[in-house]
N, C-alpha and C. Protein backbone atom coordinates (compact mmCIF):
# COMPACT_ATOMS: atom_id res chain seq x y z
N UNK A 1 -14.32 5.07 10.94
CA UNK A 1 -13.24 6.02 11.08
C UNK A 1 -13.28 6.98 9.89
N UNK A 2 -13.31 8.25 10.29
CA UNK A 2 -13.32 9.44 8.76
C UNK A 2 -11.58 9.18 8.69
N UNK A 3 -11.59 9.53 7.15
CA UNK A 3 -10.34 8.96 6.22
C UNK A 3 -9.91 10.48 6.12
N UNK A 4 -9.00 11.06 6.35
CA UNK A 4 -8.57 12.38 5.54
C UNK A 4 -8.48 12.73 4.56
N UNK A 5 -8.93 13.76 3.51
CA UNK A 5 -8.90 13.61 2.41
C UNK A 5 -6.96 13.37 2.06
N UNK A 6 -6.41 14.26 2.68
CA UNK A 6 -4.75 13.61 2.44
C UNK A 6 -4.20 12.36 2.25
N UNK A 7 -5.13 11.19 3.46
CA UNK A 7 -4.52 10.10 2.97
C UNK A 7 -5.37 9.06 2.06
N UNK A 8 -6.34 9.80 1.71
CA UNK A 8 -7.39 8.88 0.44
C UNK A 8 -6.40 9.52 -0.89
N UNK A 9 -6.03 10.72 -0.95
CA UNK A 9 -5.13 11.07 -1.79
C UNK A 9 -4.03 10.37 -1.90
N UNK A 10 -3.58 9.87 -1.01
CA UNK A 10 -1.97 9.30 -0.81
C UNK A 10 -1.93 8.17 -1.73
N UNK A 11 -3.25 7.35 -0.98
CA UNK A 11 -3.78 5.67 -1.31
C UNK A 11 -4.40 5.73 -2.96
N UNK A 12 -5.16 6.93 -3.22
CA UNK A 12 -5.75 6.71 -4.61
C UNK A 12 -4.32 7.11 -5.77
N UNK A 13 -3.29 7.77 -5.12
CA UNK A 13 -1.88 8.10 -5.85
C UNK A 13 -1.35 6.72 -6.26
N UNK A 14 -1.14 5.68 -4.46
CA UNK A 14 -0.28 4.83 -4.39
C UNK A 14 -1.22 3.73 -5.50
N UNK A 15 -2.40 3.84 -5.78
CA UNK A 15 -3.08 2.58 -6.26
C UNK A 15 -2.69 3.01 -8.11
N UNK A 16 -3.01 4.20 -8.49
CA UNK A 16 -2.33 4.69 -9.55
C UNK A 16 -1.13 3.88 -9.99
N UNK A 17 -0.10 4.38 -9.21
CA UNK A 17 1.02 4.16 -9.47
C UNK A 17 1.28 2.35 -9.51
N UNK A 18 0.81 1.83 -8.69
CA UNK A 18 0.63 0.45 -8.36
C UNK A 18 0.32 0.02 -9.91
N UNK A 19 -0.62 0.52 -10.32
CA UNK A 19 -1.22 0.05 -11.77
C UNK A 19 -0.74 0.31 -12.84
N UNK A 20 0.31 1.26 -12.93
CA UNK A 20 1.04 1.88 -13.90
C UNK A 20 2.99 1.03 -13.88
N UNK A 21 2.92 0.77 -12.81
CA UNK A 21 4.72 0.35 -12.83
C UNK A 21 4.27 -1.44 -12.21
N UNK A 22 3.30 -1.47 -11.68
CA UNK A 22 2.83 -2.93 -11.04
C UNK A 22 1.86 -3.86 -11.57
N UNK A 23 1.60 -3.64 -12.74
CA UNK A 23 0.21 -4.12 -13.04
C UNK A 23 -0.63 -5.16 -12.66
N UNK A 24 0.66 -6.01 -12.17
CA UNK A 24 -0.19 -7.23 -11.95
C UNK A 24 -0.70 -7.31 -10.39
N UNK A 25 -0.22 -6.56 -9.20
CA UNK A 25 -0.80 -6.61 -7.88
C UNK A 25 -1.64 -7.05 -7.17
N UNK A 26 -2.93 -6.98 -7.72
CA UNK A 26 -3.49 -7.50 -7.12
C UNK A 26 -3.87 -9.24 -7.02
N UNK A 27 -3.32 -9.65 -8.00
CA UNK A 27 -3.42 -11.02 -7.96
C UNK A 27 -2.18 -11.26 -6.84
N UNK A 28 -1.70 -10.34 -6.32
CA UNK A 28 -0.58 -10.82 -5.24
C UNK A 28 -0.87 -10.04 -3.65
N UNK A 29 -1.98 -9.45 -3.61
CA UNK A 29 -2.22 -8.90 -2.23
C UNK A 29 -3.34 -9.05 -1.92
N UNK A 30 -3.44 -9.73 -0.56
CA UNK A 30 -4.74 -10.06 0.04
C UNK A 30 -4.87 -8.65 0.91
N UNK A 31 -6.10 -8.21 0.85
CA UNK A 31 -6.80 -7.08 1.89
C UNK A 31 -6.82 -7.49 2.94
N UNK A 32 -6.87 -9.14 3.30
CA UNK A 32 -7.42 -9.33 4.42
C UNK A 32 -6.45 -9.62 5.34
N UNK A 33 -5.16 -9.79 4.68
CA UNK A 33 -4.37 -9.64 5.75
C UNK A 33 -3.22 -8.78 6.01
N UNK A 34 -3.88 -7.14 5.09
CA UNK A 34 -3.12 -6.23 4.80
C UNK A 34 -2.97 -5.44 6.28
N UNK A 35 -2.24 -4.65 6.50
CA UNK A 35 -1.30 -4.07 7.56
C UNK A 35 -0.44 -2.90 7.13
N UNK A 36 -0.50 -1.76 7.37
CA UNK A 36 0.75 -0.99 6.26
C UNK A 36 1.60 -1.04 7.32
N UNK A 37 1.41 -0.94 8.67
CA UNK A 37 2.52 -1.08 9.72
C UNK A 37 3.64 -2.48 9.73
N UNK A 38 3.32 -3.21 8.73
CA UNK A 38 4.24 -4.89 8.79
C UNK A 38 4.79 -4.48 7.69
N UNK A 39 6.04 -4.62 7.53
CA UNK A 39 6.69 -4.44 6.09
C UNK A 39 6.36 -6.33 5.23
N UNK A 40 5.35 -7.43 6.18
CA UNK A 40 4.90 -8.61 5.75
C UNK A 40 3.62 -8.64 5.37
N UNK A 41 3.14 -7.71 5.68
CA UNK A 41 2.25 -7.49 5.36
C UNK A 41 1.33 -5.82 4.66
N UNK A 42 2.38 -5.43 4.19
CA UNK A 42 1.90 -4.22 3.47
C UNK A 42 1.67 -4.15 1.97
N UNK A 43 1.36 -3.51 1.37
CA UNK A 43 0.41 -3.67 -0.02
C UNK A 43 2.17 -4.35 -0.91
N UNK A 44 3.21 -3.39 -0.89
CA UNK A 44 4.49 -3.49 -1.44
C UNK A 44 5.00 -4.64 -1.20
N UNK A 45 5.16 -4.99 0.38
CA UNK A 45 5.51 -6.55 1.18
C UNK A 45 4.81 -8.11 0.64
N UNK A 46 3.31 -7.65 0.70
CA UNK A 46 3.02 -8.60 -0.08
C UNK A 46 3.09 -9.51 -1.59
N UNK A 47 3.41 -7.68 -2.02
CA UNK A 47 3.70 -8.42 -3.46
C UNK A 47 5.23 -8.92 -3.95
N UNK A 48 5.77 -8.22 -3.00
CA UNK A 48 7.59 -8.61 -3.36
C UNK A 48 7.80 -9.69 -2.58
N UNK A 49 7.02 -10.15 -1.44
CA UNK A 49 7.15 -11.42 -0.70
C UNK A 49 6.53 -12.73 -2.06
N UNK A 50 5.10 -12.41 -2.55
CA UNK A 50 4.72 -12.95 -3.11
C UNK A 50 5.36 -13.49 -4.94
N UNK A 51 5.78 -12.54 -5.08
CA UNK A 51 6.56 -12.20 -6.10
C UNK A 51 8.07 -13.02 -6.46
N UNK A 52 8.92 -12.33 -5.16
CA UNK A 52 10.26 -12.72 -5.36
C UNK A 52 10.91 -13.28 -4.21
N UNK A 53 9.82 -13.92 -3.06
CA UNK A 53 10.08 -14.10 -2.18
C UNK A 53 11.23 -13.29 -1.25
N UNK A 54 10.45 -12.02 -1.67
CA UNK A 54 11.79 -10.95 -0.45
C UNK A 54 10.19 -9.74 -0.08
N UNK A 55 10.42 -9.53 1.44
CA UNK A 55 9.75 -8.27 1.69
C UNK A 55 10.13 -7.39 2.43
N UNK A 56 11.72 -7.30 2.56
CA UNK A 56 12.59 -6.90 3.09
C UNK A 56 12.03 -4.76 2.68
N UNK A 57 11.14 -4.41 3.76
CA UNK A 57 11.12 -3.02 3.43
C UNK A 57 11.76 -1.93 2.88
N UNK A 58 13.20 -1.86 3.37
CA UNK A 58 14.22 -1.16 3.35
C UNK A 58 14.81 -1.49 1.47
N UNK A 59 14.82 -2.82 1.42
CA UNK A 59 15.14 -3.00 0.21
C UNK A 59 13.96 -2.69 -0.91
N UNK A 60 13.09 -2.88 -0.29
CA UNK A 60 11.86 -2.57 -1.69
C UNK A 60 11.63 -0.62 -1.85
N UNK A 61 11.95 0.16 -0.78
CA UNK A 61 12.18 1.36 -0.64
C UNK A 61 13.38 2.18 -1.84
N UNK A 62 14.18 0.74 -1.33
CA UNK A 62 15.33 1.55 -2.21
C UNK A 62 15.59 0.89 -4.04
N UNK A 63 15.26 0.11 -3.91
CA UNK A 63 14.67 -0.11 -5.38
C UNK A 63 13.53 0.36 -6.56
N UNK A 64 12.79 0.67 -5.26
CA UNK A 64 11.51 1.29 -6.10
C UNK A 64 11.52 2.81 -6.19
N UNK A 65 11.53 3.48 -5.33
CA UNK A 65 12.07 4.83 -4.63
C UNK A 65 13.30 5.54 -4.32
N UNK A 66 14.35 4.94 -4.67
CA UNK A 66 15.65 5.17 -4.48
C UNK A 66 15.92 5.77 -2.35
N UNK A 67 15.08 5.05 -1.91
CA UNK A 67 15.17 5.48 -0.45
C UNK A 67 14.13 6.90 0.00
N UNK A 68 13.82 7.50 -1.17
CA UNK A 68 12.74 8.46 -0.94
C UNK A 68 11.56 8.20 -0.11
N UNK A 69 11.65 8.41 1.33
CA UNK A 69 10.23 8.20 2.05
C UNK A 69 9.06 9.10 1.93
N UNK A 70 9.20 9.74 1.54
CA UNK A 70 8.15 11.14 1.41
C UNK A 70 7.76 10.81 0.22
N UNK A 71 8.30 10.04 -0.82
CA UNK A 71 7.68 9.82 -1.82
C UNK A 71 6.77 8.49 -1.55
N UNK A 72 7.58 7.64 -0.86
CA UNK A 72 6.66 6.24 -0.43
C UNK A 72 5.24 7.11 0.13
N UNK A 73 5.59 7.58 1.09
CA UNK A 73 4.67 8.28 1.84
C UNK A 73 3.50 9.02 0.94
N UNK A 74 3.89 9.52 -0.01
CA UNK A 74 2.99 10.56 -1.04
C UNK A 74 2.47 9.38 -1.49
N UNK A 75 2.52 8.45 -1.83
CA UNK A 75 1.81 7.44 -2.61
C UNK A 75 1.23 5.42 -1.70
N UNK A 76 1.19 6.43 -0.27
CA UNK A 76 -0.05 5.87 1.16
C UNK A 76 0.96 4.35 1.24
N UNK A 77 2.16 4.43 0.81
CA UNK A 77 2.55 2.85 1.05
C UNK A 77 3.75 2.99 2.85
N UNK A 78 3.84 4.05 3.38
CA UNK A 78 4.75 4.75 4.58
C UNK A 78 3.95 5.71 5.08
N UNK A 79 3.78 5.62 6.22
CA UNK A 79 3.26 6.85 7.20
C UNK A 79 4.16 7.18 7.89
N UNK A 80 5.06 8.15 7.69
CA UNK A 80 5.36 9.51 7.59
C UNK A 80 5.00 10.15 8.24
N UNK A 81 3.79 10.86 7.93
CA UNK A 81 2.95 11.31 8.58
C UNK A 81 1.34 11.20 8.34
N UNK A 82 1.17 9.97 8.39
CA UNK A 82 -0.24 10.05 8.84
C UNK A 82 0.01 8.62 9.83
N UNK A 83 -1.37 8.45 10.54
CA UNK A 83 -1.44 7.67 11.18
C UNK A 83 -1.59 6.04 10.62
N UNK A 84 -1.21 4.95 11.23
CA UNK A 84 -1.23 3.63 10.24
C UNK A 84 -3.26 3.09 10.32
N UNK A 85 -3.67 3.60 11.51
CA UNK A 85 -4.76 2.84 11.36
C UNK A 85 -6.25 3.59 10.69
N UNK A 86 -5.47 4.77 10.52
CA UNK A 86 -6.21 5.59 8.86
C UNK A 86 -5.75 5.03 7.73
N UNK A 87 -4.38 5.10 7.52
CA UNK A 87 -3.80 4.19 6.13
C UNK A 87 -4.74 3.31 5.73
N UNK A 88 -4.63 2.10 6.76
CA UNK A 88 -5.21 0.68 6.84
C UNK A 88 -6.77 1.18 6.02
N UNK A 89 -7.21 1.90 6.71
CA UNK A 89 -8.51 2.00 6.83
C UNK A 89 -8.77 2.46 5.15
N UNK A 90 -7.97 3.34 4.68
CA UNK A 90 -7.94 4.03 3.73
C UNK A 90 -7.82 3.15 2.05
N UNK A 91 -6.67 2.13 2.47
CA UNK A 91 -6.26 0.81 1.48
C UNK A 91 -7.36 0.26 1.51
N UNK A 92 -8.46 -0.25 2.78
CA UNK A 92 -9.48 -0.74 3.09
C UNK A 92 -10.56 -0.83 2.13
N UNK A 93 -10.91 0.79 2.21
CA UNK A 93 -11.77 1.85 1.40
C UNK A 93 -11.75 1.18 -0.06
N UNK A 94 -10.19 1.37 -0.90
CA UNK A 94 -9.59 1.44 -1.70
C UNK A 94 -10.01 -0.35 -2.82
N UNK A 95 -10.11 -1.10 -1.77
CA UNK A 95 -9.96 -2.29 -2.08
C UNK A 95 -11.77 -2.75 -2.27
N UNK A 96 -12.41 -1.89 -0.93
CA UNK A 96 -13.60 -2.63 -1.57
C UNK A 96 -14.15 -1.62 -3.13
N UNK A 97 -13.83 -0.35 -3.19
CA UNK A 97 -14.06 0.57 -4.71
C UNK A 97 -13.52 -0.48 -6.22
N UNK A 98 -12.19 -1.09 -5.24
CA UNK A 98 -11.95 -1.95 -6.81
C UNK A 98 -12.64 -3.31 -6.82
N UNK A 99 -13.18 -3.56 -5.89
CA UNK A 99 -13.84 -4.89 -5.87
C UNK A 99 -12.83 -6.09 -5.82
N UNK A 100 -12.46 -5.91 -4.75
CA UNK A 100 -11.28 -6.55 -4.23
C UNK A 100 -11.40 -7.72 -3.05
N UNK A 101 -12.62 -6.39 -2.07
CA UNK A 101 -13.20 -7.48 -0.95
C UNK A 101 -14.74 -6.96 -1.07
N UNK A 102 -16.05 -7.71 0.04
CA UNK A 102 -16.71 -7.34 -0.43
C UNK A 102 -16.96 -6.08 0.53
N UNK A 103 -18.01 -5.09 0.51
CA UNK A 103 -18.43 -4.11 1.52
C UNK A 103 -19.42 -4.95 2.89
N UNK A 104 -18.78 -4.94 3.62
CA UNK A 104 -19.66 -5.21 4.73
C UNK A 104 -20.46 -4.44 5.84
């Protein structure tokens, strides 16, 4: 699937930011059973499920973002407007660059 450059932007924003206010993440999100369409399974879901045992979307939106979706969205964790199975694809991308999973 070609990735848009918009939402490799979104995802290389959201992974930024992930690393800057989240540091520890990835020891709390599996790729493999990532989903951005499951609020149980999205990069945020996983780690606040994993974390604080809550992955309540709406609440991690408004804590982190003050309810701002366009900002979730600017930083590939809400589609908004792009499609989810570019997202996916895009976090995908994202995960094997950090060596996260392997490239197959």
């Amino acid at each position: 699937m070609k990735i848009s450059p918009r939402v490799m932007e979104a995802v290389d924003a959201g992974v930024d930011w992930l690393n800057e206010n989240l540091p520890d993440w990835t020891r709390y999100v599996d790729p493999v059973q990532l989903d951005m369409a499951w609020q149980e399974s999205c990069v945020l879901g996983q780690y606040f499920m994993a974390r604080y045992g809550e992955s309540d979307f709406d609440k991690i939106l408004h804590a982190l973002f003050n309810d701002d979706l366009d900002r979730a969205t600017e930083l590939g964790f809400l589609s908004e407007y792009f499609n989810y199975p570019e997202l996916n694809e895009a976090w995908q991308q994202k995960f094997i660059e950090l060596g996260l999973i392997d490239d197959k």
